[in-house]
C-alpha atoms as a PDB file:
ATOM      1  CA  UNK A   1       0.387 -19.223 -20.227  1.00  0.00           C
ATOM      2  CA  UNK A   2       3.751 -17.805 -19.198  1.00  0.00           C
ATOM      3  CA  UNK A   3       4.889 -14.196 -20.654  1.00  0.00           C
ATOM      4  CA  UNK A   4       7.320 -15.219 -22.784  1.00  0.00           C
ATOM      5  CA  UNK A   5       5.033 -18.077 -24.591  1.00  0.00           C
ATOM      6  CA  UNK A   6       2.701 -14.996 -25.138  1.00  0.00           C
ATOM      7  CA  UNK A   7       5.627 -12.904 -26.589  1.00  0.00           C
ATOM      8  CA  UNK A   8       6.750 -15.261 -29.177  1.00  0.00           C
ATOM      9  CA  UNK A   9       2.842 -15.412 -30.291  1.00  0.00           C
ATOM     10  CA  UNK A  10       3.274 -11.873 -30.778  1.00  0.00           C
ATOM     11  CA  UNK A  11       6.717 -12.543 -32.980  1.00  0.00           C
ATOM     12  CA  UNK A  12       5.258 -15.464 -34.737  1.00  0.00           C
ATOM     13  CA  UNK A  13       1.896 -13.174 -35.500  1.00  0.00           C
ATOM     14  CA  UNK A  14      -0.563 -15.580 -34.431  1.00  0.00           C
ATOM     15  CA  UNK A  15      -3.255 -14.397 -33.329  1.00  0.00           C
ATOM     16  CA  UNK A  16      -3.921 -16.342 -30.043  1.00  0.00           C
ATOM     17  CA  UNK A  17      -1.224 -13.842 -28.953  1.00  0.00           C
ATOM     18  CA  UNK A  18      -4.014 -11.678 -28.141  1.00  0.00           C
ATOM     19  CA  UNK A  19      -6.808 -13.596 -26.882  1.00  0.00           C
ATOM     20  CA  UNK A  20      -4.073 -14.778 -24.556  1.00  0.00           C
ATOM     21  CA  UNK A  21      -3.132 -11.598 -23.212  1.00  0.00           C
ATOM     22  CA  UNK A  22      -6.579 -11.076 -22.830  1.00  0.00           C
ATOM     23  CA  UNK A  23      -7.339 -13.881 -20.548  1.00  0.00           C
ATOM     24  CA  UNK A  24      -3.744 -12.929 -18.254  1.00  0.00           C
ATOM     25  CA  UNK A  25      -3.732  -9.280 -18.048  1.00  0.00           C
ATOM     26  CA  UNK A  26      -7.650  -8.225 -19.053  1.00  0.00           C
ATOM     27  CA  UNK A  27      -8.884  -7.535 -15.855  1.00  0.00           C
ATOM     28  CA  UNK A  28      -5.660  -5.560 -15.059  1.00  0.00           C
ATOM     29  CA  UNK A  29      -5.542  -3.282 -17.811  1.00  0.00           C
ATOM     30  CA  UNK A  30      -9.872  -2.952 -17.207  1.00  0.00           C
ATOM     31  CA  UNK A  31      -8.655  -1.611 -13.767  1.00  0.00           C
ATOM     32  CA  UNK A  32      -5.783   0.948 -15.216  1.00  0.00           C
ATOM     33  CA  UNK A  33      -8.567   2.214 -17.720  1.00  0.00           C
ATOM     34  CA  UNK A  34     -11.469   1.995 -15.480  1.00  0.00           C
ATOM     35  CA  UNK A  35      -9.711   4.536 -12.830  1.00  0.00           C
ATOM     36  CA  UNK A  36      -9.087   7.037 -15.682  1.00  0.00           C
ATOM     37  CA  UNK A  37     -12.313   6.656 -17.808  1.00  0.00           C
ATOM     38  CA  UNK A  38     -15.061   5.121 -15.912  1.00  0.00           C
ATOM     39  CA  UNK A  39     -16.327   2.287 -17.065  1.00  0.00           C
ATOM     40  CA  UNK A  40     -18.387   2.742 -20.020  1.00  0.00           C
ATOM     41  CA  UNK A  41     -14.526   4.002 -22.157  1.00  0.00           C
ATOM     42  CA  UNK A  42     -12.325   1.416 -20.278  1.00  0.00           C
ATOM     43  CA  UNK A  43     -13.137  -1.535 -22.710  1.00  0.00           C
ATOM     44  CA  UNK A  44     -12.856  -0.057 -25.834  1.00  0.00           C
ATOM     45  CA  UNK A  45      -9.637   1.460 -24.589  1.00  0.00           C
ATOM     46  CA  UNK A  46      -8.454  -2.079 -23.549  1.00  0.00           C
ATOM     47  CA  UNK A  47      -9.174  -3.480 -26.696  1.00  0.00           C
ATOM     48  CA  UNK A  48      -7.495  -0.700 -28.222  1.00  0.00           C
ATOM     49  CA  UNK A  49      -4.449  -1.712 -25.807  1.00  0.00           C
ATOM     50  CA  UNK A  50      -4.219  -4.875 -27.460  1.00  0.00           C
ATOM     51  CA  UNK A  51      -3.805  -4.073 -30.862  1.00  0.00           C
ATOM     52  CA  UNK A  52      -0.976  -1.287 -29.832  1.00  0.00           C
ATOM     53  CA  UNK A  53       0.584  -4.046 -27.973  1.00  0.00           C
ATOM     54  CA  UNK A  54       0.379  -6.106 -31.243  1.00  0.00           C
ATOM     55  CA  UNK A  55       1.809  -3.430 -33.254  1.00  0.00           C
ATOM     56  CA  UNK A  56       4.915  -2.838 -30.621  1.00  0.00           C
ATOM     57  CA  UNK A  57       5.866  -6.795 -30.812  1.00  0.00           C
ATOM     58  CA  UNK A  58       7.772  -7.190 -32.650  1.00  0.00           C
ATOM     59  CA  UNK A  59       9.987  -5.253 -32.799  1.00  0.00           C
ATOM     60  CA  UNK A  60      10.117  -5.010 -28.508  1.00  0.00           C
ATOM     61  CA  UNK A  61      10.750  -7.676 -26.527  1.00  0.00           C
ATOM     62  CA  UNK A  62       8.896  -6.290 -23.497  1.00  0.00           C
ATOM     63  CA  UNK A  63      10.014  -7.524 -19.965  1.00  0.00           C
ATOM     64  CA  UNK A  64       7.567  -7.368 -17.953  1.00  0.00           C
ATOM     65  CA  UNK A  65       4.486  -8.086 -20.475  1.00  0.00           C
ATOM     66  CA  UNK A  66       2.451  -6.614 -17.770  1.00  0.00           C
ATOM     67  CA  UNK A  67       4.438  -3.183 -16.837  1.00  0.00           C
ATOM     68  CA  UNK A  68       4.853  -2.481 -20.781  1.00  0.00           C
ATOM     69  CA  UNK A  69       1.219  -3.610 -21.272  1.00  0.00           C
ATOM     70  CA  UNK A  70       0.035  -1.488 -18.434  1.00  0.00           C
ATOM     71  CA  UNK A  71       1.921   1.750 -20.023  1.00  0.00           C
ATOM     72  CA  UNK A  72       0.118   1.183 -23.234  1.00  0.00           C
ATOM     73  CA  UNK A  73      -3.464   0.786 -21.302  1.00  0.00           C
ATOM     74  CA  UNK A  74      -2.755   4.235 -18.869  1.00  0.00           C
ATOM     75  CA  UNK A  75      -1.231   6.028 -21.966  1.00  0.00           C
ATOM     76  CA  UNK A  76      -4.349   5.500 -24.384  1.00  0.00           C
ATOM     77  CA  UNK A  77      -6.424   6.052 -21.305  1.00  0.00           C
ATOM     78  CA  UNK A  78      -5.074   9.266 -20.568  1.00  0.00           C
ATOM     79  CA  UNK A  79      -5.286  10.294 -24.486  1.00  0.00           C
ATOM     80  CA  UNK A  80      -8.869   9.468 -24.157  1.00  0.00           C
ATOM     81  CA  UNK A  81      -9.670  11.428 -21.249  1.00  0.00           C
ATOM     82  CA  UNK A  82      -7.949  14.207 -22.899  1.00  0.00           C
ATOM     83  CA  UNK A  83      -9.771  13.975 -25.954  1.00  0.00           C
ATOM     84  CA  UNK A  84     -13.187  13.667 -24.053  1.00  0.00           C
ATOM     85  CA  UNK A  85     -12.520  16.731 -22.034  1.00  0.00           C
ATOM     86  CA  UNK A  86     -10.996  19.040 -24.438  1.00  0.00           C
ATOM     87  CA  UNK A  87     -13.576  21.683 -23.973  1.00  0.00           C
ATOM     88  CA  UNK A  88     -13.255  21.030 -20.251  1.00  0.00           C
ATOM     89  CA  UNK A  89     -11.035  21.865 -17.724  1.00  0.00           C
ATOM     90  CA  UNK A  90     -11.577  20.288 -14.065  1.00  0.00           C
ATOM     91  CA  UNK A  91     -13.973  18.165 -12.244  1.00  0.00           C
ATOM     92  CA  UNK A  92     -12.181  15.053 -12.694  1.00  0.00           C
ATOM     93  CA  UNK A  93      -9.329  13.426 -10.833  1.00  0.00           C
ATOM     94  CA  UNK A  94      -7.245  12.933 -13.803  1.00  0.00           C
ATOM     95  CA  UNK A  95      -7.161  16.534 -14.168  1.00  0.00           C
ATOM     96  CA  UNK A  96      -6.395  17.499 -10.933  1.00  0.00           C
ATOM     97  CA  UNK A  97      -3.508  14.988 -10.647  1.00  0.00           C
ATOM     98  CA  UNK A  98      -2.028  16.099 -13.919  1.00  0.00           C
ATOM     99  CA  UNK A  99      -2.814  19.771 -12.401  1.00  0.00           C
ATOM    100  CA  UNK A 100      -0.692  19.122  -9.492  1.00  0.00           C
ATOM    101  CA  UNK A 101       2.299  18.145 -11.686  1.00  0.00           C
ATOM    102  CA  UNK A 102       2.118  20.766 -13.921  1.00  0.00           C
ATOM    103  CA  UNK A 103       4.275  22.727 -11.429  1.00  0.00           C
ATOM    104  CA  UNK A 104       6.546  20.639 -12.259  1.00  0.00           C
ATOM    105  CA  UNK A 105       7.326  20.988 -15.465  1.00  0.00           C
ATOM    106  CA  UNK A 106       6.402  23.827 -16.768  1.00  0.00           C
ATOM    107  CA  UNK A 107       5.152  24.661 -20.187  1.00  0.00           C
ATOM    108  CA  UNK A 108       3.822  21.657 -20.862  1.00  0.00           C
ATOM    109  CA  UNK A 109       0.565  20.271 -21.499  1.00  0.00           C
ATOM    110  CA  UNK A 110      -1.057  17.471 -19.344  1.00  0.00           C
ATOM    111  CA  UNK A 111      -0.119  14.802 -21.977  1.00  0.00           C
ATOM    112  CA  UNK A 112       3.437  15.267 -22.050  1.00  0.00           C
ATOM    113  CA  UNK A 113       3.497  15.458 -18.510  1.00  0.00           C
ATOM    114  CA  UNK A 114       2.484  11.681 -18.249  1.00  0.00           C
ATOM    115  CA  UNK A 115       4.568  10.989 -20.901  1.00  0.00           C
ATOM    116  CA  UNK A 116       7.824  12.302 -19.593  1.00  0.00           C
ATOM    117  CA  UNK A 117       6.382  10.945 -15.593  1.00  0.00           C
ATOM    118  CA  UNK A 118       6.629   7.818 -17.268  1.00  0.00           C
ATOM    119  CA  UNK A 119       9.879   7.294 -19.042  1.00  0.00           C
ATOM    120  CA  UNK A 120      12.182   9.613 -17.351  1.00  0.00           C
ATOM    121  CA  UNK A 121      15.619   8.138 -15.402  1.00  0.00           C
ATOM    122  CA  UNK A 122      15.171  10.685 -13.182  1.00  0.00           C
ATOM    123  CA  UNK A 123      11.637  10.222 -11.884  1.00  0.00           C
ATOM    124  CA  UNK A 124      12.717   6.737 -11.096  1.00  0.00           C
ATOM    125  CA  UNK A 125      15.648   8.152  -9.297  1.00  0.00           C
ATOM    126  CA  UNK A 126      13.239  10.065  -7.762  1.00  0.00           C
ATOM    127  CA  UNK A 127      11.003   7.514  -6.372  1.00  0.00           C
ATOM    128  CA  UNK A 128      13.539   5.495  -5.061  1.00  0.00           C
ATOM    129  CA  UNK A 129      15.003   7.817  -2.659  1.00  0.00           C
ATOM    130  CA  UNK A 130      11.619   8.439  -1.405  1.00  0.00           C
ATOM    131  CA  UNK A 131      10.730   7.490   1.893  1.00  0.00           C
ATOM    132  CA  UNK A 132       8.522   3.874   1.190  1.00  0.00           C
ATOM    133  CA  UNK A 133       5.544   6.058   2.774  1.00  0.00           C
ATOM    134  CA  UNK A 134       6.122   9.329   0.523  1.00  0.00           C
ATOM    135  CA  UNK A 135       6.485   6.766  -2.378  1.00  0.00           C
ATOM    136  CA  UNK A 136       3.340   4.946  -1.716  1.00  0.00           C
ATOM    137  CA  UNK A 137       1.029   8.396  -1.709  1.00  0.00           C
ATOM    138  CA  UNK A 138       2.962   9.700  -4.321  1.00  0.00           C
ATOM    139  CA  UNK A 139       2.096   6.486  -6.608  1.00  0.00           C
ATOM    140  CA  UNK A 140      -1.500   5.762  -5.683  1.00  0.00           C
ATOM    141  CA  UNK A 141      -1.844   9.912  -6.491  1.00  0.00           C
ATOM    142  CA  UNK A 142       0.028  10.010  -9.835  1.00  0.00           C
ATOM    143  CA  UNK A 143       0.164   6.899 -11.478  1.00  0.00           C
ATOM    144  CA  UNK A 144      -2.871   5.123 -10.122  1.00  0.00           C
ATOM    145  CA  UNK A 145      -4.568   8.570 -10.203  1.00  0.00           C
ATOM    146  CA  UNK A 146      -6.580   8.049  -6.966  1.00  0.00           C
ATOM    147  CA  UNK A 147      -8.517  11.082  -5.170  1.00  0.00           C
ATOM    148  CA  UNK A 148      -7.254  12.464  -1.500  1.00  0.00           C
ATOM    149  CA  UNK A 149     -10.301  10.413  -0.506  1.00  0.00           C
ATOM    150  CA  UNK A 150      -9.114   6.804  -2.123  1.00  0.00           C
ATOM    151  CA  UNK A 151      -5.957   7.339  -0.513  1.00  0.00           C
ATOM    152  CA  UNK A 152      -7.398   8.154   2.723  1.00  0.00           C
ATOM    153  CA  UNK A 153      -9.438   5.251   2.326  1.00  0.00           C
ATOM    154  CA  UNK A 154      -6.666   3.095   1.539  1.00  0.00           C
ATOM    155  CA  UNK A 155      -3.590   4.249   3.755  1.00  0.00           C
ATOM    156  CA  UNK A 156      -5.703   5.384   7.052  1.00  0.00           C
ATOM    157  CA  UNK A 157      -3.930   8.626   7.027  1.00  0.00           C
ATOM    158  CA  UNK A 158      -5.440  11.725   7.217  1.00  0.00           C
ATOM    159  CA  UNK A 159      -6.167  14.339   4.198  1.00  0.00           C
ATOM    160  CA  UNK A 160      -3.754  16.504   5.660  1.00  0.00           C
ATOM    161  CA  UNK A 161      -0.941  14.044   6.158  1.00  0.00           C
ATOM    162  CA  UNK A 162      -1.615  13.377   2.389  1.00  0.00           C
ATOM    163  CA  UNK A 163      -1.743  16.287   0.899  1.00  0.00           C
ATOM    164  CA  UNK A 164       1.456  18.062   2.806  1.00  0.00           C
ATOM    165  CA  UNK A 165       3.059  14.212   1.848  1.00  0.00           C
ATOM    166  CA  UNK A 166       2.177  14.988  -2.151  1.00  0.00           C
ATOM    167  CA  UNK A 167       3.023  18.783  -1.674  1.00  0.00           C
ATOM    168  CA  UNK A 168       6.686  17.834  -0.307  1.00  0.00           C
ATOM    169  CA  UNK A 169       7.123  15.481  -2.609  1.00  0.00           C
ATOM    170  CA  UNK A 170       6.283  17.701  -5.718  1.00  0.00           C
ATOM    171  CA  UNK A 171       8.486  19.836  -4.782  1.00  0.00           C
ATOM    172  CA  UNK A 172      11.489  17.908  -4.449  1.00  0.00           C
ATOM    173  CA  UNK A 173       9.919  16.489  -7.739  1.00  0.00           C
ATOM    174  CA  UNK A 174      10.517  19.685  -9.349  1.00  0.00           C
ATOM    175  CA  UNK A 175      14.059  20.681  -7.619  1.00  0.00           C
ATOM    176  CA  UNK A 176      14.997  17.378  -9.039  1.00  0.00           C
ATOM    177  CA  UNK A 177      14.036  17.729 -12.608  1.00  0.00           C
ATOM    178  CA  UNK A 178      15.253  21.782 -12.586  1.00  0.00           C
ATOM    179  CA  UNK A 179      18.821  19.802 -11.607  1.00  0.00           C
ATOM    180  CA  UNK A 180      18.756  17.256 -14.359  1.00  0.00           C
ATOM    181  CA  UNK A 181      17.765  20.007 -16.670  1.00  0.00           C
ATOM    182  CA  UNK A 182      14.603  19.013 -17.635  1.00  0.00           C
ATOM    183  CA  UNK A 183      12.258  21.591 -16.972  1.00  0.00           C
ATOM    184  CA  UNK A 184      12.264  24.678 -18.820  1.00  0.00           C
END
């Protein structure tokens, strides 16, 4: 089924909206959770997913149903795995990531990091005048939330390359939210 037959299940409230969503985008959204949570959290947070995506339609009209369904999944995901790791600090990718960016903007906690990585102009500005390699490592790193190793893996470039990559491109990051005043 096409997007926009989905959508107007959503604005007509029937509830084939979401077993339809389910069938397109499930395994999708299983991966977005999956990399944050692990497995045994990334259904329930899917499912979760769903019914945000049924309370945010209407009144959006979401184009793409997959990018604005994919926000919702990494979102709750990320409120999860800060939930589940209150009481600790480390060990896990997602915190290391969000560690990394934290330079960024400072006083902020992790959450509102991803939140403002997400819907912020400038960030998109950002990215785009990235070099298409800088851009790649800086996306697999902080959206997808993979380790140095995944990306090595993935790219064929050293841990090095990577890391001095990410570590460039935080910094301009940073100059480039200080100039649109966004930092504090």
């Amino acid at each position: 089924m096409e997007d926009e037959q989905i959508i107007d299940l959503y604005w007509a409230r029937n509830e084939d909206a979401i077993s339809e969503t389910a069938s397109k985008y499930g395994s999708y959204c299983f991966h977005i959770s999956c990399t944050i949570l692990g497995f045994q959290d990334a259904e329930e947070c899917v499912n979760e997913s769903y019914l945000h995506l049924w309370n945010a339609i209407p009144p959006q009209r979401p184009n793409p149903l997959k990018t604005f369904l994919g926000k919702i999944t990494r979102n709750l995901s990320l409120q999860r795995w800060q939930s589940l790791h209150a009481q600790k600090r480390g060990g896990g990718q997602v915190a290391i990531a969000l560690e990394e960016l934290e330079e960024c903007v400072s006083n902020s906690d992790s959450e509102e990091i991803a939140d403002r990585l997400s819907i912020q102009n400038a960030v998109n500005q950002f990215l785009s005048a990235l070099p298409k390699e800088a851009r790649i490592l800086f996306v697999l790193r902080y959206w997808h939330l993979y380790s140095i190793d995944e990306i090595r893996q993935r790219t064929g470039f050293s841990e090095n390359k990577i890391k001095s990559s990410l570590h460039r491109s935080r910094k301009m990051l940073r100059s480039r939210l200080e100039s649109e005043g966004i930092t504090i």
